[in-house]
Protein backbone atom coordinates (compact mmCIF):
# COMPACT_ATOMS: atom_id res chain seq x y z
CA UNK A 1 0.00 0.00 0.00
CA UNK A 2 1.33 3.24 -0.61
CA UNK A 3 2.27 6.13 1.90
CA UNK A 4 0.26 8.57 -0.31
CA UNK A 5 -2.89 6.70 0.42
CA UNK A 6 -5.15 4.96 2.31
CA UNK A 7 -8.17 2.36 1.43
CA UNK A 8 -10.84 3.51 3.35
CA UNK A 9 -14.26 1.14 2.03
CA UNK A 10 -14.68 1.88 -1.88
CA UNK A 11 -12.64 5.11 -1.49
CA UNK A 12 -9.06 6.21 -1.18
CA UNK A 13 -8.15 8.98 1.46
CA UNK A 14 -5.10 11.39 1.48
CA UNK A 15 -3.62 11.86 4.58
CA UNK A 16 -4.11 15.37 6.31
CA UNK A 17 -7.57 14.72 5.66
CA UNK A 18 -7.85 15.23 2.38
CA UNK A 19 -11.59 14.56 0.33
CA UNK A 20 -11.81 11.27 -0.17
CA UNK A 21 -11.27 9.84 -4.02
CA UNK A 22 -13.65 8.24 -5.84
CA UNK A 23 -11.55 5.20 -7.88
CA UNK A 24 -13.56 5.71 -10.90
CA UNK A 25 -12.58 9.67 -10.57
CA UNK A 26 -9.24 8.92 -10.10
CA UNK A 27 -9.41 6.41 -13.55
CA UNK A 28 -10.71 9.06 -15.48
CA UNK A 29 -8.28 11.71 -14.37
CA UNK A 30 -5.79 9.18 -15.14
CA UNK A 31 -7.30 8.84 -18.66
CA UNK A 32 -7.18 12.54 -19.24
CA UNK A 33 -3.51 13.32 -17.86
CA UNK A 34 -2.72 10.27 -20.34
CA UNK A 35 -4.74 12.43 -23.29
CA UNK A 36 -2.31 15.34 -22.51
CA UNK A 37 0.64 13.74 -22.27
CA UNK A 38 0.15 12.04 -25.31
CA UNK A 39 -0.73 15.46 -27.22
CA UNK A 40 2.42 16.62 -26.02
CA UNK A 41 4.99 14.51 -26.44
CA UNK A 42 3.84 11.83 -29.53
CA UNK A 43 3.97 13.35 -32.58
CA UNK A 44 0.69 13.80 -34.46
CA UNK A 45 -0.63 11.02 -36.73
CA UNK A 46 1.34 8.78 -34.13
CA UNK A 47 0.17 5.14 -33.85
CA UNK A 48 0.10 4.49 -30.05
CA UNK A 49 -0.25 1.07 -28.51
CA UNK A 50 -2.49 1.03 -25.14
CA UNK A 51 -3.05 -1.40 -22.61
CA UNK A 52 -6.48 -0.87 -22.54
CA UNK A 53 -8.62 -3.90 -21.32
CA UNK A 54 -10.47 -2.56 -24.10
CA UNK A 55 -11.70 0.62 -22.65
CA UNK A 56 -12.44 2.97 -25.64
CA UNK A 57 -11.31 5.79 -23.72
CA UNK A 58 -7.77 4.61 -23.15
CA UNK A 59 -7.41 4.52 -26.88
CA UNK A 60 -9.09 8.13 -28.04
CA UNK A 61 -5.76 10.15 -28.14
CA UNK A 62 -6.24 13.20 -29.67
CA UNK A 63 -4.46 13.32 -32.99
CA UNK A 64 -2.57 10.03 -32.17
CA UNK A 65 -4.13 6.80 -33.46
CA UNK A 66 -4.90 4.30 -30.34
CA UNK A 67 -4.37 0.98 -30.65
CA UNK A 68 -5.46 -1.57 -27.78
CA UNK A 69 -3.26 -4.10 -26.69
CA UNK A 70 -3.39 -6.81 -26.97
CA UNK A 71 -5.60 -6.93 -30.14
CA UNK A 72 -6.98 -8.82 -32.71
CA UNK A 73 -6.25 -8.68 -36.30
CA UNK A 74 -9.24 -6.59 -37.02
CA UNK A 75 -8.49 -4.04 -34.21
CA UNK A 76 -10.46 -5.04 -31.37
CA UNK A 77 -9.85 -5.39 -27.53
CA UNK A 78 -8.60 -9.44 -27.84
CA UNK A 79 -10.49 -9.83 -24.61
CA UNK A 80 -7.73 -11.48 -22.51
CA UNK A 81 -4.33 -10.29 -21.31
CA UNK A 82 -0.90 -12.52 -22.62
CA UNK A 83 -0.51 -15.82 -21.45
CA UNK A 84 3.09 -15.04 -20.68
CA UNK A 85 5.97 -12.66 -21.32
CA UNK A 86 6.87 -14.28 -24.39
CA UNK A 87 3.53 -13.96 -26.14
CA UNK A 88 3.40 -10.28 -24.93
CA UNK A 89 6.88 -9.80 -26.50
CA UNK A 90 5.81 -11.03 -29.98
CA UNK A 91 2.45 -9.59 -30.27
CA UNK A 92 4.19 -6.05 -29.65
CA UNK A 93 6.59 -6.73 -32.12
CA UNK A 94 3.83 -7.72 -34.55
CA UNK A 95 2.25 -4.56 -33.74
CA UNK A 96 5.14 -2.52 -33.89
CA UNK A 97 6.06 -4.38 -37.10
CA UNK A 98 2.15 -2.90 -38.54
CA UNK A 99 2.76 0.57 -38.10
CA UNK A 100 3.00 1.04 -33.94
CA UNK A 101 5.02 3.65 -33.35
CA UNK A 102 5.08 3.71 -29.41
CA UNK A 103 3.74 1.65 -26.74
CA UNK A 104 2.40 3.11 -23.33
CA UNK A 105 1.17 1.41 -20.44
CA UNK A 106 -1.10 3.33 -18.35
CA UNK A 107 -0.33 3.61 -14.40
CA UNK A 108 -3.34 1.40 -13.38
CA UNK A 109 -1.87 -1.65 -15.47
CA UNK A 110 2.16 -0.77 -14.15
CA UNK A 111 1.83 -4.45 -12.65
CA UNK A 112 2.26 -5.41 -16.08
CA UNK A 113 6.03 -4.81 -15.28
CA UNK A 114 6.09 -7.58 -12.73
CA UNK A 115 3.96 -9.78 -14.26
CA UNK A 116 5.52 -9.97 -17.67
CA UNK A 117 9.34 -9.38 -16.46
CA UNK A 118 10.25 -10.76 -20.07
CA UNK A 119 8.56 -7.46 -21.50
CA UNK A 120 9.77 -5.12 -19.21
CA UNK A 121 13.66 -5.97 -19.92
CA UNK A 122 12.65 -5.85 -23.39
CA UNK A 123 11.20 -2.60 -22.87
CA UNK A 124 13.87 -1.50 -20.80
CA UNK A 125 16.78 -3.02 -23.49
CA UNK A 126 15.12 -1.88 -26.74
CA UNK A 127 12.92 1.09 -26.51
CA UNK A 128 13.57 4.79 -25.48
CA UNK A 129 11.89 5.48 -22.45
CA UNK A 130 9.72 8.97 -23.72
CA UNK A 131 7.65 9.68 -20.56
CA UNK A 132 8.00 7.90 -17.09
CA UNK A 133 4.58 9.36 -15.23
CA UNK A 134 4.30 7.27 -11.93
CA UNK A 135 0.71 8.75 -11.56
CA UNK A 136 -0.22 8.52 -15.63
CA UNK A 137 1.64 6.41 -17.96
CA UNK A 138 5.04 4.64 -19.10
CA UNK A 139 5.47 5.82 -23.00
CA UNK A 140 8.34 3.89 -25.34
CA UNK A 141 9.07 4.93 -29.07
CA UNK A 142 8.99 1.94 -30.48
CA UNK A 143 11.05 3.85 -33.18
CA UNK A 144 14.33 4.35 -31.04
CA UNK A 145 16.36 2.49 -29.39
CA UNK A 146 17.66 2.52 -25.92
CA UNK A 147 18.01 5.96 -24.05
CA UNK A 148 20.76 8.25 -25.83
CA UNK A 149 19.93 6.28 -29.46
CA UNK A 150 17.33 7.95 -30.75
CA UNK A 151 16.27 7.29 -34.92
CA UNK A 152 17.36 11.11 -36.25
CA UNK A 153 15.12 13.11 -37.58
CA UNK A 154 13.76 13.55 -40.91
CA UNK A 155 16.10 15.51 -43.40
CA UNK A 156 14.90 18.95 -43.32
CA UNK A 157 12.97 18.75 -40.03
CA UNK A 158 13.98 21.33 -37.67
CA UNK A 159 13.42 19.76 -34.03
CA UNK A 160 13.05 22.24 -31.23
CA UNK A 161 15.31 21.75 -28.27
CA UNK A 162 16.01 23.57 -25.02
CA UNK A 163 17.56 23.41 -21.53
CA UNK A 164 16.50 21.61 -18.87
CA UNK A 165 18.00 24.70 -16.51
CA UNK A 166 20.77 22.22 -15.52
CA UNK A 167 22.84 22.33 -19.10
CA UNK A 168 21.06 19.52 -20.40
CA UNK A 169 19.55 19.88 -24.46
CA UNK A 170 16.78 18.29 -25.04
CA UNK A 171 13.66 18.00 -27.46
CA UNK A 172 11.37 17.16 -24.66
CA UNK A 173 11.79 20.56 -22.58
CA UNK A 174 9.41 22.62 -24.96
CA UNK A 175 6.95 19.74 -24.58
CA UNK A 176 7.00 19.47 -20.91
CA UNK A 177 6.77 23.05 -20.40
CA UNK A 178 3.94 23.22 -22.69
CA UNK A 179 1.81 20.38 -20.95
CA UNK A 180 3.07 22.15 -17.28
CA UNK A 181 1.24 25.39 -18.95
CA UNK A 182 -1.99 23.72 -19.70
CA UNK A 183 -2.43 21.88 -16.43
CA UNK A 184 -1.41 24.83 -13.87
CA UNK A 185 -3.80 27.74 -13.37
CA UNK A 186 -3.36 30.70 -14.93
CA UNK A 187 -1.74 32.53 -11.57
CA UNK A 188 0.99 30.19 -11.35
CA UNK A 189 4.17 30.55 -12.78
């Protein structure tokens, strides 16, 4: 259990007496953070692939095609998670192999990562790590490779970098600050 909360019934509590949560609120905000993120950081016309449990929702990303996963051939929730590591390995290669260009796994499935160990080395090995979002998602561009071996851009595309404030360039800055903007009230800074 974490620190940050308690079960209390149906409900989650914050301590210092926070409201109480409702778990279905709490899924839905996690649905819309994932919505943001995604408009942020995956580049339009994106194919996505979800863990979804075939919630429609999970899958409506903006100007990013959702994919569930797993899936069937004609695009539908398959209606059962893998069997194993192994099968959840190949079927996102298959997918990634039909036009997925990233894979994210929403915070409410991150036991995924225990479960199927196989796919979370392979993750971890393979795949650039694009958002890490304890209380949203995981994101990987199935495009690049491990951290630091990103595919280049197109010839001719400009991409838009900037300082983290500690020296470091990076694409991602612009983004962040950009989905930071939308999500604090206009008063903050």
């Amino acid at each position: 259990m974490q620190e940050a909360e308690r079960a209390v019934g149906s409900v989650a509590q914050r301590p210092a007496g926070g409201p109480p949560l409702d778990p279905q609120t709490e899924y839905a905000d996690v649905g819309r953070r994932i919505q943001g993120l995604v408009g942020c950081l995956i580049d339009p016309g994106s194919t996505v692939a979800v863990v979804s449990k075939g919630d429609q929702e999970l899958v409506r990303l903006g100007s990013s095609q959702g994919w569930h996963f797993p899936r069937t051939a004609d695009g539908k929730y398959a209606g059962h998670h893998p069997a194993d590591g192994a099968q959840a390995i190949a079927h996102l290669e298959r997918l990634h192999e039909q036009g997925a260009d990233h894979f994210l796994l929403p915070s409410t499935y991150f036991w995924w990562l225990d479960h199927y160990q196989e796919l979370a080395q392979h993750l971890r090995s393979r795949y650039r790590l694009v958002a890490d979002c304890p209380d949203t998602c995981l994101i990987y561009d199935l495009r690049a490779g491990p951290a630091g071996t990103a595919v280049p851009a197109a010839p001719g595309t400009q991409v838009q970098r900037s300082s983290n404030g500690r020296g470091v360039d990076s694409p991602l800055v612009p983004a962040i600050r950009a989905l930071l903007d939308s999500l604090l009230p206009d008063s903050e800074p």
